[in-house]
C-alpha atoms as a PDB file:
ATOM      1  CA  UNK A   1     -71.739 -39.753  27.411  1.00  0.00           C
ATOM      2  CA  UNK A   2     -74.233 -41.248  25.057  1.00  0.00           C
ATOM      3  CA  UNK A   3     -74.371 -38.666  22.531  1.00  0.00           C
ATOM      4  CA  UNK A   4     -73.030 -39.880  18.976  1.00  0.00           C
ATOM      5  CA  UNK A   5     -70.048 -37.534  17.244  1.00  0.00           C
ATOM      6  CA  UNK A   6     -70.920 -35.145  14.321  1.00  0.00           C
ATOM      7  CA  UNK A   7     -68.940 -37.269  12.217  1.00  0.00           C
ATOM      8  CA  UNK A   8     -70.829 -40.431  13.186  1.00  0.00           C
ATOM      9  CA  UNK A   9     -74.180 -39.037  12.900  1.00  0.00           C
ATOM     10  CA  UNK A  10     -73.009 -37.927   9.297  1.00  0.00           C
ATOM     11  CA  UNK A  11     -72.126 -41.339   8.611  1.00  0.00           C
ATOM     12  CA  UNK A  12     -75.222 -43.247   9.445  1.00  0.00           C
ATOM     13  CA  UNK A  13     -77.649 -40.089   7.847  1.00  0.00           C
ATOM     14  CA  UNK A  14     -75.940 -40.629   4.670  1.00  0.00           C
ATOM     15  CA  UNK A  15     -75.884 -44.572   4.801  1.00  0.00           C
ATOM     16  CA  UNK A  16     -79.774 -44.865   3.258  1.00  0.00           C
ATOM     17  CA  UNK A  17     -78.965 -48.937   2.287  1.00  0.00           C
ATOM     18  CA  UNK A  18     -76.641 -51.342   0.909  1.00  0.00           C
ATOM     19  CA  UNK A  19     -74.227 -50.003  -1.868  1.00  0.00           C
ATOM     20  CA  UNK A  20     -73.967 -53.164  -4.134  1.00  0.00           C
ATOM     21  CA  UNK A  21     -71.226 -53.125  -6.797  1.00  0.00           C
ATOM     22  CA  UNK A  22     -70.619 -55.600  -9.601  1.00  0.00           C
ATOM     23  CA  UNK A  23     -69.261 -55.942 -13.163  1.00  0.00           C
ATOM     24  CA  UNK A  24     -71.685 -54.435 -15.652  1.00  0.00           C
ATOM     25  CA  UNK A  25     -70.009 -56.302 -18.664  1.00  0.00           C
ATOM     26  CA  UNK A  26     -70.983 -59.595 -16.319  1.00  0.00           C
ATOM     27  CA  UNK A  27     -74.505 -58.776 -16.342  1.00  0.00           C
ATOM     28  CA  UNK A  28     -74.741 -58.030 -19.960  1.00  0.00           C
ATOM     29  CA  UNK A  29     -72.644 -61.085 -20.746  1.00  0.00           C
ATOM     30  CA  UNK A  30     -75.006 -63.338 -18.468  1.00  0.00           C
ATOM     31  CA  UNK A  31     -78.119 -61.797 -20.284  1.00  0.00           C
ATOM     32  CA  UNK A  32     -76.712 -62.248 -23.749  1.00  0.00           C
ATOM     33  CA  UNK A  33     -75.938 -66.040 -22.792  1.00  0.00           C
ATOM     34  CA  UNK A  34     -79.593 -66.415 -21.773  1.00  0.00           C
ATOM     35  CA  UNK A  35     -81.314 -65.381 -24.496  1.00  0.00           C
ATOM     36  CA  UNK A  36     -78.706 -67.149 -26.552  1.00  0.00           C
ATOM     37  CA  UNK A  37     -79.571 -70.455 -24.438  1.00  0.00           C
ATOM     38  CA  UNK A  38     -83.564 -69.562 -24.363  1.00  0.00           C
ATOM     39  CA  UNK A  39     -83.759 -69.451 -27.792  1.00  0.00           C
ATOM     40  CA  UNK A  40     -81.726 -72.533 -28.996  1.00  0.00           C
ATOM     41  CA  UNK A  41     -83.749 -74.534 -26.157  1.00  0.00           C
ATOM     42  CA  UNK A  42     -86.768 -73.308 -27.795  1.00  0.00           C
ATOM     43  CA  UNK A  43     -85.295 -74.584 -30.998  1.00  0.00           C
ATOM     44  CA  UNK A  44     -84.085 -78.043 -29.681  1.00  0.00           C
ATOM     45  CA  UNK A  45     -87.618 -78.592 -28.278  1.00  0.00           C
ATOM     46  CA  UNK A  46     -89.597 -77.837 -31.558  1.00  0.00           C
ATOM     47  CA  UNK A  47     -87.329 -79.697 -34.091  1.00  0.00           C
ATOM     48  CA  UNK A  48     -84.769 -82.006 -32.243  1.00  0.00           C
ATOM     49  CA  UNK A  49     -86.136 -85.319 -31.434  1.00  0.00           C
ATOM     50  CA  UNK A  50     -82.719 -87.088 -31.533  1.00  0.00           C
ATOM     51  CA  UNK A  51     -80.152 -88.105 -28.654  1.00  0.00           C
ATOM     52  CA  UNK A  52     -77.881 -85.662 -29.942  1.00  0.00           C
ATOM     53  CA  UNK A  53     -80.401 -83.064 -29.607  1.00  0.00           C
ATOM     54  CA  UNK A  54     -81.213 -83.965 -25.830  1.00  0.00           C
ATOM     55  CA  UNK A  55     -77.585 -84.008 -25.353  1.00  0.00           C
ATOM     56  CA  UNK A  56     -77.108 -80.134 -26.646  1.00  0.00           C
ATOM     57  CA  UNK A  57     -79.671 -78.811 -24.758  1.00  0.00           C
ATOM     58  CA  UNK A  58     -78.502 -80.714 -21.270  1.00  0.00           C
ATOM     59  CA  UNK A  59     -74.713 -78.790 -22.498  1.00  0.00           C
ATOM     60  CA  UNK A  60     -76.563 -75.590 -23.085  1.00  0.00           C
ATOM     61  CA  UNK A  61     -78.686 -76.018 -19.215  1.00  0.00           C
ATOM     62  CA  UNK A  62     -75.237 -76.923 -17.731  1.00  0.00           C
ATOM     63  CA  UNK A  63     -73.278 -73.797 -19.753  1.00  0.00           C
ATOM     64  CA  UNK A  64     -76.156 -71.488 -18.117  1.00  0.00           C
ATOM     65  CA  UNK A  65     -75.469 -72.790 -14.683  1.00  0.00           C
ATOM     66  CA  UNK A  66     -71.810 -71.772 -15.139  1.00  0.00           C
ATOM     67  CA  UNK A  67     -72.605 -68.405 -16.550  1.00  0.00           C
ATOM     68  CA  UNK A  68     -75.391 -67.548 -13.733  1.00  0.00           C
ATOM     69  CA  UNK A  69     -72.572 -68.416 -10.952  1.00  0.00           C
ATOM     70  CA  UNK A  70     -69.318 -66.717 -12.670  1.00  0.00           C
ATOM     71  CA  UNK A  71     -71.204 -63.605 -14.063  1.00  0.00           C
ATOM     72  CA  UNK A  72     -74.695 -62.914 -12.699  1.00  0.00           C
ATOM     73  CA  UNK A  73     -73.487 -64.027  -8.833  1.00  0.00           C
ATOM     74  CA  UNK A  74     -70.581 -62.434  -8.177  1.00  0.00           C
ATOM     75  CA  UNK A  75     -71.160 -58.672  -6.736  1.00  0.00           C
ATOM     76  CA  UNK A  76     -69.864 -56.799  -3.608  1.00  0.00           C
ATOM     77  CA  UNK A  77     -72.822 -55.167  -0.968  1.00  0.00           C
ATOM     78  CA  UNK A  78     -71.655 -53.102   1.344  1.00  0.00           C
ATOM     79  CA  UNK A  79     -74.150 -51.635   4.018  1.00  0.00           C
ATOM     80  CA  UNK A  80     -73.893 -49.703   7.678  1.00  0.00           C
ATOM     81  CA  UNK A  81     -72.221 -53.228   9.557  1.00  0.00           C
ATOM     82  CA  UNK A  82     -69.537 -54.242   6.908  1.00  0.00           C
ATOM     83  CA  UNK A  83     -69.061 -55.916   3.600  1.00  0.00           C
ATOM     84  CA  UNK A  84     -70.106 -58.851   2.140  1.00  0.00           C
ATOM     85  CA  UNK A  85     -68.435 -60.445  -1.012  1.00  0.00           C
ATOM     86  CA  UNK A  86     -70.261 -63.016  -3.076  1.00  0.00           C
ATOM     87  CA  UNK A  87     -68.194 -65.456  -5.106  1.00  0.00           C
ATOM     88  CA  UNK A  88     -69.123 -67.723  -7.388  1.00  0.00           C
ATOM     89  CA  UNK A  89     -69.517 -70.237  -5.159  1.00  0.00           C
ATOM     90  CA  UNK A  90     -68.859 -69.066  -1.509  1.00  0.00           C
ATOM     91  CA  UNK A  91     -70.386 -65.776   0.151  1.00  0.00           C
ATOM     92  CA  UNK A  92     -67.604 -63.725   2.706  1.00  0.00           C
ATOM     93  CA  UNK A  93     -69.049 -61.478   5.385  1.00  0.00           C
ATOM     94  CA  UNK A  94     -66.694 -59.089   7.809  1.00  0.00           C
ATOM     95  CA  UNK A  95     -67.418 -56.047   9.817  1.00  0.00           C
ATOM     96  CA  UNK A  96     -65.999 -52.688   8.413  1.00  0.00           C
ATOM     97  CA  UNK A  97     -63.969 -52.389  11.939  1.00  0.00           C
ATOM     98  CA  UNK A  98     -61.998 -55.535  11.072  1.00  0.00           C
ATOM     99  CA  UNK A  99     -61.046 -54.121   7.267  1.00  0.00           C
ATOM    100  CA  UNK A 100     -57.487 -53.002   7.282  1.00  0.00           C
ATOM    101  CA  UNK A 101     -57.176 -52.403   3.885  1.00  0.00           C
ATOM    102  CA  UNK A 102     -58.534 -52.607   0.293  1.00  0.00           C
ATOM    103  CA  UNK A 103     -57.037 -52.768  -2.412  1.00  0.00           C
ATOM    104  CA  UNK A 104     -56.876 -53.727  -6.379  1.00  0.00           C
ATOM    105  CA  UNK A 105     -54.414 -56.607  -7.960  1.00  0.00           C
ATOM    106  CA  UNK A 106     -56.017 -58.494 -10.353  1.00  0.00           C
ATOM    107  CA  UNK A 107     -59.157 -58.753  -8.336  1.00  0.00           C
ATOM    108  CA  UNK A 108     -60.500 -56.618  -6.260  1.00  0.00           C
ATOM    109  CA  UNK A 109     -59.147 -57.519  -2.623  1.00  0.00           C
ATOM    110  CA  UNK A 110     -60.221 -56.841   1.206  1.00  0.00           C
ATOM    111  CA  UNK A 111     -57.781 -57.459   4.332  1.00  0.00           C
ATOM    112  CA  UNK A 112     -59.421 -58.110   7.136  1.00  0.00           C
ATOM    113  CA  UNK A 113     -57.897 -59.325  11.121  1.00  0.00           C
ATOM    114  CA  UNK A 114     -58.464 -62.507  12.176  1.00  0.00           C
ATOM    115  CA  UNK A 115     -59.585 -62.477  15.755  1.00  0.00           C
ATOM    116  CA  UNK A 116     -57.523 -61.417  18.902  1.00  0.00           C
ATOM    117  CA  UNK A 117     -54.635 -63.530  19.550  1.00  0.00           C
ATOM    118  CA  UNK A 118     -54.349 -64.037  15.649  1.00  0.00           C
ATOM    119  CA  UNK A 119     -51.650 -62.814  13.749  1.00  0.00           C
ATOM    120  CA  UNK A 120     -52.621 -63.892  10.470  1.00  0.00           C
ATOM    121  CA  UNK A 121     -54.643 -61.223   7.846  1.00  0.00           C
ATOM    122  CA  UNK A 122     -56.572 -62.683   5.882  1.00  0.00           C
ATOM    123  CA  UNK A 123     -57.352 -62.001   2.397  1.00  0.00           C
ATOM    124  CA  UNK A 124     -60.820 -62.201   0.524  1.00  0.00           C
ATOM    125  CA  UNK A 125     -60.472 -62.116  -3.553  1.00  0.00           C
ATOM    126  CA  UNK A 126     -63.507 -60.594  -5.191  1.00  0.00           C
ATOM    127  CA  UNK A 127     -64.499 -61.805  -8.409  1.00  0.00           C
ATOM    128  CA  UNK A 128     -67.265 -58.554  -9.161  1.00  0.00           C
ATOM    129  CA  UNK A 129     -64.214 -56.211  -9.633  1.00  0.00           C
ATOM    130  CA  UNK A 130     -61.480 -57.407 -11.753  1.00  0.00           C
ATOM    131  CA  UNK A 131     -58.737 -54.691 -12.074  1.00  0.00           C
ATOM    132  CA  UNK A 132     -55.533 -54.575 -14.866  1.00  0.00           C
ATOM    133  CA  UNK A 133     -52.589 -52.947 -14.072  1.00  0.00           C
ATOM    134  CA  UNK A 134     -50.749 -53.456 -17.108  1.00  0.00           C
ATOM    135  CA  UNK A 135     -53.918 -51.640 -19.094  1.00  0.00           C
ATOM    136  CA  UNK A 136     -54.190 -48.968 -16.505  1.00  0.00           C
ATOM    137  CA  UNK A 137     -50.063 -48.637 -16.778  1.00  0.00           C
ATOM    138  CA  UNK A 138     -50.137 -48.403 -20.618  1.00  0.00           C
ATOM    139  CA  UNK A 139     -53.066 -45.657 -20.369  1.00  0.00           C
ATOM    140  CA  UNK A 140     -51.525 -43.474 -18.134  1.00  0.00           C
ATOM    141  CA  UNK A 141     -47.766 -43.575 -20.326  1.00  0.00           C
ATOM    142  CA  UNK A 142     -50.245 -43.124 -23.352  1.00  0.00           C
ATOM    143  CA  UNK A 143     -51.927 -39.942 -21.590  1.00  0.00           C
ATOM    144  CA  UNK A 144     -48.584 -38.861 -20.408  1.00  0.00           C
ATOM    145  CA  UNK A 145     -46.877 -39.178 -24.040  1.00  0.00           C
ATOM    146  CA  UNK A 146     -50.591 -37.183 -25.457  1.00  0.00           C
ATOM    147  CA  UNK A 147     -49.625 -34.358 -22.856  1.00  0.00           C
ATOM    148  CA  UNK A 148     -45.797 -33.688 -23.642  1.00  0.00           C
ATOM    149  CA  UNK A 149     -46.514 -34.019 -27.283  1.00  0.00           C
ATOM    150  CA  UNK A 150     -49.475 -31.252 -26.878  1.00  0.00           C
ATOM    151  CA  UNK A 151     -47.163 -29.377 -24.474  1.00  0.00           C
ATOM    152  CA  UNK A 152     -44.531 -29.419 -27.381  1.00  0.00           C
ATOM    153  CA  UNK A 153     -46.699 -27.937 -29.595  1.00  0.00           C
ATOM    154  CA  UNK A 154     -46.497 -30.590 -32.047  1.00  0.00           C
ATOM    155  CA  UNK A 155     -49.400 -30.547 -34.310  1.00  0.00           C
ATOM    156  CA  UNK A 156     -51.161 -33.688 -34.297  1.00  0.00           C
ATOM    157  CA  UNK A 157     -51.528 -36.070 -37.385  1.00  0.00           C
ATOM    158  CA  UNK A 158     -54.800 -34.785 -38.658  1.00  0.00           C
ATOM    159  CA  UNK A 159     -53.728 -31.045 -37.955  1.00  0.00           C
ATOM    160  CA  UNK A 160     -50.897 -31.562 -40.236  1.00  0.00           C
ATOM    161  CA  UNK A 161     -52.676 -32.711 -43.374  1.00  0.00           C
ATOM    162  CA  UNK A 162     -55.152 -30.238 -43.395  1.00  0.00           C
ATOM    163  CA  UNK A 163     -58.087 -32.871 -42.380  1.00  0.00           C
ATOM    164  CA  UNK A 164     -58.919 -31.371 -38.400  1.00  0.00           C
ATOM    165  CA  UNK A 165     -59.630 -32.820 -35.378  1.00  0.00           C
ATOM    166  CA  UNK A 166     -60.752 -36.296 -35.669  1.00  0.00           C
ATOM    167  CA  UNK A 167     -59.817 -36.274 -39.632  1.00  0.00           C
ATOM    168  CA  UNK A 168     -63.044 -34.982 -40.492  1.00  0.00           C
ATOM    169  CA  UNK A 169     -65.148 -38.099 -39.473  1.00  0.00           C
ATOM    170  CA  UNK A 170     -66.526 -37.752 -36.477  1.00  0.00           C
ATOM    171  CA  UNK A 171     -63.710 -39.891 -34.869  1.00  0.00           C
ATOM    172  CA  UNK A 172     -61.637 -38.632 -31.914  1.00  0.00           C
ATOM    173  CA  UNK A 173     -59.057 -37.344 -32.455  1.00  0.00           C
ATOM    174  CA  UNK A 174     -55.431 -39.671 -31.647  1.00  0.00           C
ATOM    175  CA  UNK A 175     -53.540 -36.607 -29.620  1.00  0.00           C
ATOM    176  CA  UNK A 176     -56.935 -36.704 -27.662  1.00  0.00           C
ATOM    177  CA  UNK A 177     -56.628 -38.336 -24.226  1.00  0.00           C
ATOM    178  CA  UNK A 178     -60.379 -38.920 -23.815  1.00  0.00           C
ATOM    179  CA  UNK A 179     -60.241 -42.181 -25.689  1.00  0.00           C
ATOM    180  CA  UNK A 180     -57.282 -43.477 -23.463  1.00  0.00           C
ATOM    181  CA  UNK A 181     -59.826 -42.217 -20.846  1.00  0.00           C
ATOM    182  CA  UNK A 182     -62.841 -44.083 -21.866  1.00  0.00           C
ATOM    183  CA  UNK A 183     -60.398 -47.440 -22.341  1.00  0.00           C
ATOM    184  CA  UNK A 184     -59.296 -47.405 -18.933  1.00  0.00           C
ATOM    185  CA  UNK A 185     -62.841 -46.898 -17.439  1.00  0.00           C
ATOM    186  CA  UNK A 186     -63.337 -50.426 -15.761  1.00  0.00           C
ATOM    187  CA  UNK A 187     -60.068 -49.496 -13.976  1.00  0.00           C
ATOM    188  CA  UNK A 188     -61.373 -46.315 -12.662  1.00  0.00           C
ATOM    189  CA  UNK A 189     -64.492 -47.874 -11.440  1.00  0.00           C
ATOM    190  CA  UNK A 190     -62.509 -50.361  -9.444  1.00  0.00           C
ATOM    191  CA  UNK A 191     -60.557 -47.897  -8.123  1.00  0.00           C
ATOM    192  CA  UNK A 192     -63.396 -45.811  -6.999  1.00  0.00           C
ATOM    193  CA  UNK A 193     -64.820 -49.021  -5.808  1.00  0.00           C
ATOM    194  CA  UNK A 194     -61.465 -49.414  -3.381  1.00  0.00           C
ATOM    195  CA  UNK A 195     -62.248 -45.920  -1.917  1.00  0.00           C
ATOM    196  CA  UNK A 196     -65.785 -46.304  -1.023  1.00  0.00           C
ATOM    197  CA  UNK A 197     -65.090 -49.500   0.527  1.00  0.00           C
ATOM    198  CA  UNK A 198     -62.052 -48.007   2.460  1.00  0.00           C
ATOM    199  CA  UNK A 199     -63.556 -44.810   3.672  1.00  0.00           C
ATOM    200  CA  UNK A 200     -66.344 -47.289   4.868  1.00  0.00           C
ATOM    201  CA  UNK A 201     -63.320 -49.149   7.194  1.00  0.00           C
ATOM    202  CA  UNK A 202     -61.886 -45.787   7.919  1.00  0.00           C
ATOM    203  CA  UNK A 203     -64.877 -44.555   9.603  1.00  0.00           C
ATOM    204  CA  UNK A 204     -65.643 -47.611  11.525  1.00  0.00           C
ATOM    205  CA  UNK A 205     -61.967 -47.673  12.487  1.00  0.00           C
ATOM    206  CA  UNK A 206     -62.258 -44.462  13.839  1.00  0.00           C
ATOM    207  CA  UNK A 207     -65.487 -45.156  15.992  1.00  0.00           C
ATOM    208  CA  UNK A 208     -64.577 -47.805  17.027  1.00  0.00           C
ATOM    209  CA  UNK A 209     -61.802 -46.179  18.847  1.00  0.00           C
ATOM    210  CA  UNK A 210     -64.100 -43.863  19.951  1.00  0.00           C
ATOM    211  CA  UNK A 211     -66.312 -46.367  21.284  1.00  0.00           C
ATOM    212  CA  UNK A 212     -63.729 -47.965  23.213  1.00  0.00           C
ATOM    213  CA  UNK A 213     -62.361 -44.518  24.793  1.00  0.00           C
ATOM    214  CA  UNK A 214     -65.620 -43.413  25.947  1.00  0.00           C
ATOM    215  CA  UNK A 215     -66.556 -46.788  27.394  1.00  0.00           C
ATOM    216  CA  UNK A 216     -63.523 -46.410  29.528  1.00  0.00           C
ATOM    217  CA  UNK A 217     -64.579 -43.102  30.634  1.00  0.00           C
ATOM    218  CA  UNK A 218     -67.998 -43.667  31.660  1.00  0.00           C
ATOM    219  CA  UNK A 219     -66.145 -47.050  33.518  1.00  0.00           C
ATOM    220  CA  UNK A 220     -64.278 -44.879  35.573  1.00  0.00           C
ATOM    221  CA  UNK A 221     -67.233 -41.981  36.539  1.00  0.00           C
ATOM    222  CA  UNK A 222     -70.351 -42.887  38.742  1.00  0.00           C
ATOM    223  CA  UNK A 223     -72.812 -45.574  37.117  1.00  0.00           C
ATOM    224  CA  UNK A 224     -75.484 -43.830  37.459  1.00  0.00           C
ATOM    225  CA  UNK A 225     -74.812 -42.138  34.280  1.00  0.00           C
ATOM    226  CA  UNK A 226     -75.186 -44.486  30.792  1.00  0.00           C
ATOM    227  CA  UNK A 227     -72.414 -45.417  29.001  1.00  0.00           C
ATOM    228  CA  UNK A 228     -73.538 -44.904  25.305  1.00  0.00           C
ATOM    229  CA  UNK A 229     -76.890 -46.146  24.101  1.00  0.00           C
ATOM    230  CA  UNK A 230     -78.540 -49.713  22.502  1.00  0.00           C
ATOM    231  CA  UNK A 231     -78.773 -48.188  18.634  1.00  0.00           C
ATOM    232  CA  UNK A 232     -74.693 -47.441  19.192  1.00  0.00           C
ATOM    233  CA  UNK A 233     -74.084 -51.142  20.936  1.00  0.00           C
ATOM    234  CA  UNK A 234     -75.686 -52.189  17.824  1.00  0.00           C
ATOM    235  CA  UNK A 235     -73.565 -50.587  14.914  1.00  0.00           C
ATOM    236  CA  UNK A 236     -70.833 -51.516  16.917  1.00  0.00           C
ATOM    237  CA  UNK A 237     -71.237 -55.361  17.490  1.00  0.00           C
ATOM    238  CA  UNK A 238     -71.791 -55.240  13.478  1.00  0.00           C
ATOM    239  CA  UNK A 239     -68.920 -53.310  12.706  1.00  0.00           C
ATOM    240  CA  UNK A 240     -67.214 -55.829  15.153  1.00  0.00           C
ATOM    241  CA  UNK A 241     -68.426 -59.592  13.713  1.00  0.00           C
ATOM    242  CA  UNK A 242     -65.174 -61.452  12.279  1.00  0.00           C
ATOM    243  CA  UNK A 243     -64.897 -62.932   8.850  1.00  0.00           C
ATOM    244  CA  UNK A 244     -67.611 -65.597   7.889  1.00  0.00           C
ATOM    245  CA  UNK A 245     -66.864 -67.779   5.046  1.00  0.00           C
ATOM    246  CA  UNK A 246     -70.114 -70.012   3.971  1.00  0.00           C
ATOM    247  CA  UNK A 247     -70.833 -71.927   0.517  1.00  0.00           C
ATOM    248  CA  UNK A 248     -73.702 -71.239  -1.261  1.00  0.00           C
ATOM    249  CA  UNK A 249     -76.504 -73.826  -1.741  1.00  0.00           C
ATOM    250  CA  UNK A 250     -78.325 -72.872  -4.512  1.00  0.00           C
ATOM    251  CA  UNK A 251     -74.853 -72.030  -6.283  1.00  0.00           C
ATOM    252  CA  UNK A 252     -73.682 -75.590  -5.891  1.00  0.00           C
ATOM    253  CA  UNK A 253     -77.016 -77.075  -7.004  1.00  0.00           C
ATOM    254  CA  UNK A 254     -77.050 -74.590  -9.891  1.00  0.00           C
ATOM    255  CA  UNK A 255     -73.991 -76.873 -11.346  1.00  0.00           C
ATOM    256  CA  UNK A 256     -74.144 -79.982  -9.586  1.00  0.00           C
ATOM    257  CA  UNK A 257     -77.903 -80.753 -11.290  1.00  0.00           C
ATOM    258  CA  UNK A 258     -77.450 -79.408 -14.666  1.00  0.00           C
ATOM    259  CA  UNK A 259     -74.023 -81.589 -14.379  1.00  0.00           C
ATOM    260  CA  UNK A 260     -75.674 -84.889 -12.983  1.00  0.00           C
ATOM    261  CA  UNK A 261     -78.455 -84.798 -15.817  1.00  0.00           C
ATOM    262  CA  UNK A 262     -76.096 -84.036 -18.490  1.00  0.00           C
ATOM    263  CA  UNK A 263     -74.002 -87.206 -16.802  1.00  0.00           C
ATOM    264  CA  UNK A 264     -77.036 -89.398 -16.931  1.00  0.00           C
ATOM    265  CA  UNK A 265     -78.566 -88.130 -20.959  1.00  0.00           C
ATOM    266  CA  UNK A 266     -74.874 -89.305 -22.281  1.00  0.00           C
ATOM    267  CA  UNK A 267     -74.716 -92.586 -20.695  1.00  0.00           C
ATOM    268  CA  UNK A 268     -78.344 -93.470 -22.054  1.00  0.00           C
END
């Protein structure tokens, strides 16, 4: 009775950590902005000795703060008790056994159950994994339209005048699909994002009714033998823990200083 299935055992083997997933064009965006900012601070402090100057550089503090909470913040970790989703500003946590679904719109989104007796799923929007389904749509009719025309034997546009694949240059060639591959990239990541994330569910799902069966078992046998054992109880009360919804200090005193001094250098 307190032996763990093959699958299970599998499962937490092949866990090792957290999986954390975010935007890379965020994170080179945010460092971009702050070596941008570094450098005209550093240029502020050695010639500006004006107002206008102390003004700038409270802007270019405050424009930091924004960029450190909309692009270096935002990420999705997902470890062997559920998911957590950092926003901007607020930081979601839900056990994978109360995931029903995830999915892509224009973020990144993960239904979860409220608790028992509630009706109403609720919905957390992740800002790390922004998906577009018009791009994604317009790659895949491209791709399609690249395949029928190849299929057709229709030679392409550099085949015809003699100049080769990729006219000669080095650039791909247009009846190639790989470029309509590499455009739609940040789509496939989110979508591979959406099945890590729901194989994660899946699997808890699954124990969990497991979990429940064999506790009902072992209820109705002799109690001298154990119903499962304390490492089990464990994944299972984390798989378990409902959706937690918290702000973030330091996010909110990222902007709310920067903001207040930048108030207080243009009223002096």
């Amino acid at each position: 009775m307190g032996s763990v299935p093959v699958g299970r055992k599998k499962r937490a083997d092949a866990t090792g950590g957290p999986q954390t997933f975010r935007s890379p064009t965020a994170v080179i965006i945010w460092w971009v902005w702050l070596l941008f900012a570094a450098a005209n601070l550093i240029d502020l402090a050695v010639q500006g000795r004006d107002h206008l100057s102390l003004v700038a550089a409270a802007i270019l503090v405050l424009a930091t703060a924004v960029a450190y909470v909309t692009a270096q913040r935002p990420r999705i970790v997902a470890d062997s008790s559920g998911v957590t989703v950092v926003n901007p500003l607020r930081d979601h946590h839900v056990g994978w056994a109360r995931v029903t679904k995830v999915d892509l719109a224009d973020l990144l989104r993960v239904h979860c159950r409220g608790e028992p007796g509630q009706d109403r799923e609720k919905i957390i929007y992740a800002w790390a994994v922004h998906y577009s389904r018009r791009r994604k749509l317009a790659t895949e009719t491209r791709v399609r339209r690249q395949a029928a025309r190849a299929s057709s034997g229709r030679p392409s546009l550099g085949t015809t005048f003699g100049l080769g694949s990729g006219y000669g240059s080095g650039r791909p060639d247009f009846g190639n699909p790989l470029g309509a591959e590499a455009s739609s990239s940040a789509e496939a990541d989110a979508e591979r994002i959406v099945r890590v994330l729901s194989e994660y569910a899946t699997a808890a799902r699954a124990e969990e009714v497991w979990a429940e069966g064999t506790v009902e078992i072992a209820g109705a046998r002799s109690e001298v033998e154990p119903a499962g054992d304390a490492a089990a109880d464990s994944r299972m009360a984390g798989w378990l823990e409902p959706l937690t919804s918290t702000w973030d200090r330091k996010a909110l005193l990222a902007l709310i200083i920067p903001a207040l001094i930048l108030l207080v250098v243009a009223l002096v």
